[in-house]
C-alpha atoms as a PDB file:
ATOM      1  CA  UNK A   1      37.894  71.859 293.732  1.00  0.00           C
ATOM      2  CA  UNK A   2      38.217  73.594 290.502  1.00  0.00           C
ATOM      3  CA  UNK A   3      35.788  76.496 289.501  1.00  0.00           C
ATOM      4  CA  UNK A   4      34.179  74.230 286.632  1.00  0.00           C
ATOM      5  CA  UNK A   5      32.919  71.885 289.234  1.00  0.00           C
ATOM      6  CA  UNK A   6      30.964  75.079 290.774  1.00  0.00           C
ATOM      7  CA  UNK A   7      28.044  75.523 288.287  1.00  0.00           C
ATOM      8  CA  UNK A   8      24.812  77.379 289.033  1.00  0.00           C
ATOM      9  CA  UNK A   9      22.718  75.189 287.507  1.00  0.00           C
ATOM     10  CA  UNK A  10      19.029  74.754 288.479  1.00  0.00           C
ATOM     11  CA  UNK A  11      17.966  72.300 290.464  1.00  0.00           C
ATOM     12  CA  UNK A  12      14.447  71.094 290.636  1.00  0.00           C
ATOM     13  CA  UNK A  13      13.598  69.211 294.386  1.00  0.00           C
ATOM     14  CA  UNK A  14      11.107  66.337 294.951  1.00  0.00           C
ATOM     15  CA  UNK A  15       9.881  65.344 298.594  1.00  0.00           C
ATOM     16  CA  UNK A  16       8.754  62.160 299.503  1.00  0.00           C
ATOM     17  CA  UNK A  17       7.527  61.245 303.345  1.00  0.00           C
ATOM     18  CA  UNK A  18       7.397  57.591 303.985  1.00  0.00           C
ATOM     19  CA  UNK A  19       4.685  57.114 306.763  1.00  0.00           C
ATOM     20  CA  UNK A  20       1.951  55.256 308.034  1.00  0.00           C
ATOM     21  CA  UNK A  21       1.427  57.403 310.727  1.00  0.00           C
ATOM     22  CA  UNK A  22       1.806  60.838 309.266  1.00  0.00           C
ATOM     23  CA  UNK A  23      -1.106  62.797 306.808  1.00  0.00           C
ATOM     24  CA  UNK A  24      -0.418  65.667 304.929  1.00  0.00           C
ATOM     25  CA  UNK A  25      -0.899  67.940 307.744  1.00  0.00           C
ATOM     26  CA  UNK A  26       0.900  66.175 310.199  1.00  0.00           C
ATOM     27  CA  UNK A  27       3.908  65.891 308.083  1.00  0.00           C
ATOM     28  CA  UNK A  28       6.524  68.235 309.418  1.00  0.00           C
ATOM     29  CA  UNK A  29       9.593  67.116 308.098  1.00  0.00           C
ATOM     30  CA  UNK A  30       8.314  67.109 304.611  1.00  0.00           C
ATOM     31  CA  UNK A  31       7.320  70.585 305.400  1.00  0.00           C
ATOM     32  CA  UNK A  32      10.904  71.311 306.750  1.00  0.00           C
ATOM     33  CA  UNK A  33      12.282  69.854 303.706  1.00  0.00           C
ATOM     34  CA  UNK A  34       9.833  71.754 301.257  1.00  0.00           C
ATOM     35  CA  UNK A  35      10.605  75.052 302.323  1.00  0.00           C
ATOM     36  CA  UNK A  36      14.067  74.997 302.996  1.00  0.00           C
ATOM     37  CA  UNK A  37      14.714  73.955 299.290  1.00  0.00           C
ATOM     38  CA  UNK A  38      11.944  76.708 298.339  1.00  0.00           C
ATOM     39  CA  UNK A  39      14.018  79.266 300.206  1.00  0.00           C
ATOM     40  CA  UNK A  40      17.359  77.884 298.475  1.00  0.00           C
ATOM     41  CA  UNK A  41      15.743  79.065 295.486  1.00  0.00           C
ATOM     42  CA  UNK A  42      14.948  74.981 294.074  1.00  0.00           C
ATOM     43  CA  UNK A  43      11.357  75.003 293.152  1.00  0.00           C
ATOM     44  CA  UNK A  44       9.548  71.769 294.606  1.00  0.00           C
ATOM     45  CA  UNK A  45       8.106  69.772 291.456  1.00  0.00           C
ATOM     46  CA  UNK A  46       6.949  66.825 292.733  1.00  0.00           C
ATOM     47  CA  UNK A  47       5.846  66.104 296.492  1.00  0.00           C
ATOM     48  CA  UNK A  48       4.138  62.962 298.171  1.00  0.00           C
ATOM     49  CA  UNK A  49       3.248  60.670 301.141  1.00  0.00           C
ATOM     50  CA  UNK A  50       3.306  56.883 300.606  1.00  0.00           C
ATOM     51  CA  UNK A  51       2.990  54.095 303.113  1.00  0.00           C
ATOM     52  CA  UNK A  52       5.849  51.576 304.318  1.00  0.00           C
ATOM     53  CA  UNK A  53       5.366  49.172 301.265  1.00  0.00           C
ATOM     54  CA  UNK A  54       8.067  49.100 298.945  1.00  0.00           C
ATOM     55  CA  UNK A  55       6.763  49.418 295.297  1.00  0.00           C
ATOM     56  CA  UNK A  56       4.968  52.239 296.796  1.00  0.00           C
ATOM     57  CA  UNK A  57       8.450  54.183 297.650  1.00  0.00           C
ATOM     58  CA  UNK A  58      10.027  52.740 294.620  1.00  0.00           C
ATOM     59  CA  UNK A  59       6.873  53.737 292.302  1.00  0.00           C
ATOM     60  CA  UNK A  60       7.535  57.377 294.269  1.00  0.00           C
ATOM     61  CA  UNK A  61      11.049  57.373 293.993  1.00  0.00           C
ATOM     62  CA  UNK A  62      11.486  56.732 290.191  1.00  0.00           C
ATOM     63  CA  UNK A  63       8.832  59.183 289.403  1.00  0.00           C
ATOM     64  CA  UNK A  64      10.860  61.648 291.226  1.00  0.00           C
ATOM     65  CA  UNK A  65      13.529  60.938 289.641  1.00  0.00           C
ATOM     66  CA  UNK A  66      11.888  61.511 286.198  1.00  0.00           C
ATOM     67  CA  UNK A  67      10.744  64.964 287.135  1.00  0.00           C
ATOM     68  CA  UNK A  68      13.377  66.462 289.908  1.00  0.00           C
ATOM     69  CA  UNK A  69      17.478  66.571 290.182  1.00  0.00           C
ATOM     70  CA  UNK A  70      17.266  66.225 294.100  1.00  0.00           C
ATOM     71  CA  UNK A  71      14.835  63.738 295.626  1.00  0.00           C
ATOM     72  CA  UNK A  72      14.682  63.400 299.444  1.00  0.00           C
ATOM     73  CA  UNK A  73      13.132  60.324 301.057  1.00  0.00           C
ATOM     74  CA  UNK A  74      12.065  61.014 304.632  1.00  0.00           C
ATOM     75  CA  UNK A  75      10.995  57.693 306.999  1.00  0.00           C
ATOM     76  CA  UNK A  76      11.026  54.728 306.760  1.00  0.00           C
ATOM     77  CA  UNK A  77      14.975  53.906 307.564  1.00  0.00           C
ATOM     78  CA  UNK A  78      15.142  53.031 310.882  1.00  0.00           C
ATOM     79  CA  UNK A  79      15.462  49.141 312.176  1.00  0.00           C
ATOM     80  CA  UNK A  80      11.388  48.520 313.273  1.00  0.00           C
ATOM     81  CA  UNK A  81       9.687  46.085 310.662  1.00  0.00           C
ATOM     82  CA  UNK A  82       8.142  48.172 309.014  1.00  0.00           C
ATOM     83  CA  UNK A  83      11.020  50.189 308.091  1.00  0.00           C
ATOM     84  CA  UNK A  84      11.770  49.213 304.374  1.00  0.00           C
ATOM     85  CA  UNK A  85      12.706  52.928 302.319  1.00  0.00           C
ATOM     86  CA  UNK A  86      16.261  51.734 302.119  1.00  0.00           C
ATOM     87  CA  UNK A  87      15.441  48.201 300.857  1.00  0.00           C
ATOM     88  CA  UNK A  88      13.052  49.730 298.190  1.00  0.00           C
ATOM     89  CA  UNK A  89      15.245  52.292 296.674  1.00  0.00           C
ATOM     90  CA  UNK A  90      18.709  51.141 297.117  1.00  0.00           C
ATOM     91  CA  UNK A  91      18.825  48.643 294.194  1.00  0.00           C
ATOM     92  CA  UNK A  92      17.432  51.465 291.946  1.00  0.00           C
ATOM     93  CA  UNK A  93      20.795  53.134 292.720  1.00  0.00           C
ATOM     94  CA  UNK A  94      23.436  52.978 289.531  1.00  0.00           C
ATOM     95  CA  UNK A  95      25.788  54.358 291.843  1.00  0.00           C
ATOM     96  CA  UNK A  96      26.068  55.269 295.487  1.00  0.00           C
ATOM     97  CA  UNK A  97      27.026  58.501 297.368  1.00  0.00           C
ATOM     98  CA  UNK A  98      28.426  56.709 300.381  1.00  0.00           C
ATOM     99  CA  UNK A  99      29.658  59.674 302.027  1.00  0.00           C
ATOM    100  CA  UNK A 100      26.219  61.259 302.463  1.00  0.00           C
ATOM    101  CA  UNK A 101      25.121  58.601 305.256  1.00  0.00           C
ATOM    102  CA  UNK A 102      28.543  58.993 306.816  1.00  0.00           C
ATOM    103  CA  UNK A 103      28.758  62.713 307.222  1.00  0.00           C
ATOM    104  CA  UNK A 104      24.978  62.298 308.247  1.00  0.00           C
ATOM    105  CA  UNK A 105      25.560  60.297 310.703  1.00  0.00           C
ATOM    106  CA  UNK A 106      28.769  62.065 312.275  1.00  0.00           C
ATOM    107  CA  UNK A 107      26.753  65.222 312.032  1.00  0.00           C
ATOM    108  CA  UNK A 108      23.512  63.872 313.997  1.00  0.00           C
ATOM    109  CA  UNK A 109      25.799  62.360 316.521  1.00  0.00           C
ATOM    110  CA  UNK A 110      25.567  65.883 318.537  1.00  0.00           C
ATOM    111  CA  UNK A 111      21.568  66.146 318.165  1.00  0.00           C
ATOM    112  CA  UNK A 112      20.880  62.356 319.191  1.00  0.00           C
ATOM    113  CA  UNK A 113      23.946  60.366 320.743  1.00  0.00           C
ATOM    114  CA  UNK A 114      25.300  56.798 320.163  1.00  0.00           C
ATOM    115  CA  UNK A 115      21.406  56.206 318.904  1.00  0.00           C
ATOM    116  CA  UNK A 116      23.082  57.515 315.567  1.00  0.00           C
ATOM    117  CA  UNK A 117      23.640  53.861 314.941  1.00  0.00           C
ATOM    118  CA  UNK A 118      20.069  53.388 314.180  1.00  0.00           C
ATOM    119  CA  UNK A 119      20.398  55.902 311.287  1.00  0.00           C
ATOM    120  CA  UNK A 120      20.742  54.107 307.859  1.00  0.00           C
ATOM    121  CA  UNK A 121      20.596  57.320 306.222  1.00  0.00           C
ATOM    122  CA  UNK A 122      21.672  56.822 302.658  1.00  0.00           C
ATOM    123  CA  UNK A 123      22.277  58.385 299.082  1.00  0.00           C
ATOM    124  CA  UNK A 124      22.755  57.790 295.766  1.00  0.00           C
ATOM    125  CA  UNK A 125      21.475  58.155 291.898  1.00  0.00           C
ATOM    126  CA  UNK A 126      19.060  57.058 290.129  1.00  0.00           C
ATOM    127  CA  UNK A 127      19.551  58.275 286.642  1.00  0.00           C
ATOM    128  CA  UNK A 128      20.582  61.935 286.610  1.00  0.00           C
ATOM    129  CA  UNK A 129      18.645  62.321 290.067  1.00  0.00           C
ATOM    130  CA  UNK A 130      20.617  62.454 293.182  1.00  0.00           C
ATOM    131  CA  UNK A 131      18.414  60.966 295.710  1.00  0.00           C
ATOM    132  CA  UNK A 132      18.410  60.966 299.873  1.00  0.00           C
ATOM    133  CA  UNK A 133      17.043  58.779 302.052  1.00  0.00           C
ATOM    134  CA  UNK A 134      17.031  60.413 305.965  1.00  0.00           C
ATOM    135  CA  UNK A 135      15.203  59.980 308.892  1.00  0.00           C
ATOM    136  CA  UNK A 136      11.993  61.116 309.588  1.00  0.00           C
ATOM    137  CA  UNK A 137      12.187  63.353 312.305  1.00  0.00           C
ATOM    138  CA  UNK A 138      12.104  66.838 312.117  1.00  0.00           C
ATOM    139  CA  UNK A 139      15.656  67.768 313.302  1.00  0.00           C
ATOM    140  CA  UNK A 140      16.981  64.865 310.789  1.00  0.00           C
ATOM    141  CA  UNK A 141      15.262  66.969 307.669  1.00  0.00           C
ATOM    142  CA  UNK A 142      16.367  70.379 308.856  1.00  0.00           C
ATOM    143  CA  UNK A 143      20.100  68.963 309.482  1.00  0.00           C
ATOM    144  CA  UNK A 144      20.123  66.759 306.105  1.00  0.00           C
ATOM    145  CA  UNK A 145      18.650  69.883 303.926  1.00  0.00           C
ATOM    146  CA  UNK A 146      20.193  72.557 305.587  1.00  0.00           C
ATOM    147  CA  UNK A 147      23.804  71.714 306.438  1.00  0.00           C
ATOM    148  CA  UNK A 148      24.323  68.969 303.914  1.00  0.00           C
ATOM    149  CA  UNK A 149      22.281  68.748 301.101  1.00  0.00           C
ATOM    150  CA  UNK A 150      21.821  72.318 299.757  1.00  0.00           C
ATOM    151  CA  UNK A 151      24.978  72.909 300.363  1.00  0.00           C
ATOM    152  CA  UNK A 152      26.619  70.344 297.695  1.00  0.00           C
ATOM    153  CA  UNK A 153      23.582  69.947 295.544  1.00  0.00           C
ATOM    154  CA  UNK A 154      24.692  71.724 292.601  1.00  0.00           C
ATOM    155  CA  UNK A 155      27.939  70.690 293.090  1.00  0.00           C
ATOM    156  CA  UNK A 156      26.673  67.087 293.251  1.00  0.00           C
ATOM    157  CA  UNK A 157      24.405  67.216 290.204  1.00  0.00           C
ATOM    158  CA  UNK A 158      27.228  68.714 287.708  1.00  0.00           C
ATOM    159  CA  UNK A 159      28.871  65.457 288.080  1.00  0.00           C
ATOM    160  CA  UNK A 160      26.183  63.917 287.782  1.00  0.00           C
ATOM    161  CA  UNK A 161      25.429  65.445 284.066  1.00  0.00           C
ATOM    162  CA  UNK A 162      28.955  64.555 282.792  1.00  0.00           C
END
């Protein structure tokens, strides 16, 4: 890739933990998440924990959007019924990032076997916002934020601003 497609631009995070299980103490991976993009040098503006209903995560997701370039969904995307983050902010995508879930997925293979297949990790944008949607577990945010994510972020949201 070209230098142009290299900017250091500023990126603004937002967290969101889907649980009905978890409290604000108890959430680790939102922790995980919050610091390693703190330590990246991308302030966190906007962090929360909603439940597994869906106009709660979209309500969360599209006010993240309005206020943060990177917005990482955490919970919520496995197969149980009450699993529903990837139903609720998938159709609020105006484009996909297709490759996120499959790298994702091909990296977590190591950490967690053929249960990979579970993962419907997925990305894409909503607006200007490029937004994640991983696992819950704690290995799932450090791998998605630290190997993946941060990485390509800036690379990510320059296209996204053209």
């Amino acid at each position: 890739m070209s230098h142009e497609h290299h900017k250091d631009i500023t990126v603004r995070a937002a967290v969101i933990t889907v649980s009905t299980s978890r409290t604000e103490k108890t959430d680790l991976s939102g922790k995980i998440l919050r610091e390693a993009f703190e330590a990246a040098g991308m302030p966190v503006v906007y962090q929360t924990l909603v439940a597994d209903v869906e106009e709660d995560i979209r309500a969360a997701a599209n006010a993240a959007a309005e206020q943060a370039d990177c917005v990482v969904l955490t919970g919520g995307t496995g197969l149980t019924r009450d699993d529903c983050t990837i139903e609720a902010v998938t159709p609020l995508f105006r484009k996909t990032i297709d490759g996120f879930g499959e790298l994702f997925r091909q990296m977590s293979l190591a950490q967690v076997g053929t249960a990979v297949l579970l993962s419907r990790a997925t990305a894409g944008l909503i607006g200007d916002a490029a937004v994640f949607c991983i696992p819950g577990s704690p290995k799932a945010a450090s791998l998605a934020a630290g190997d993946i994510i941060i990485p390509e972020i800036k690379h990510i949201i320059t296209h996204c601003r053209q």
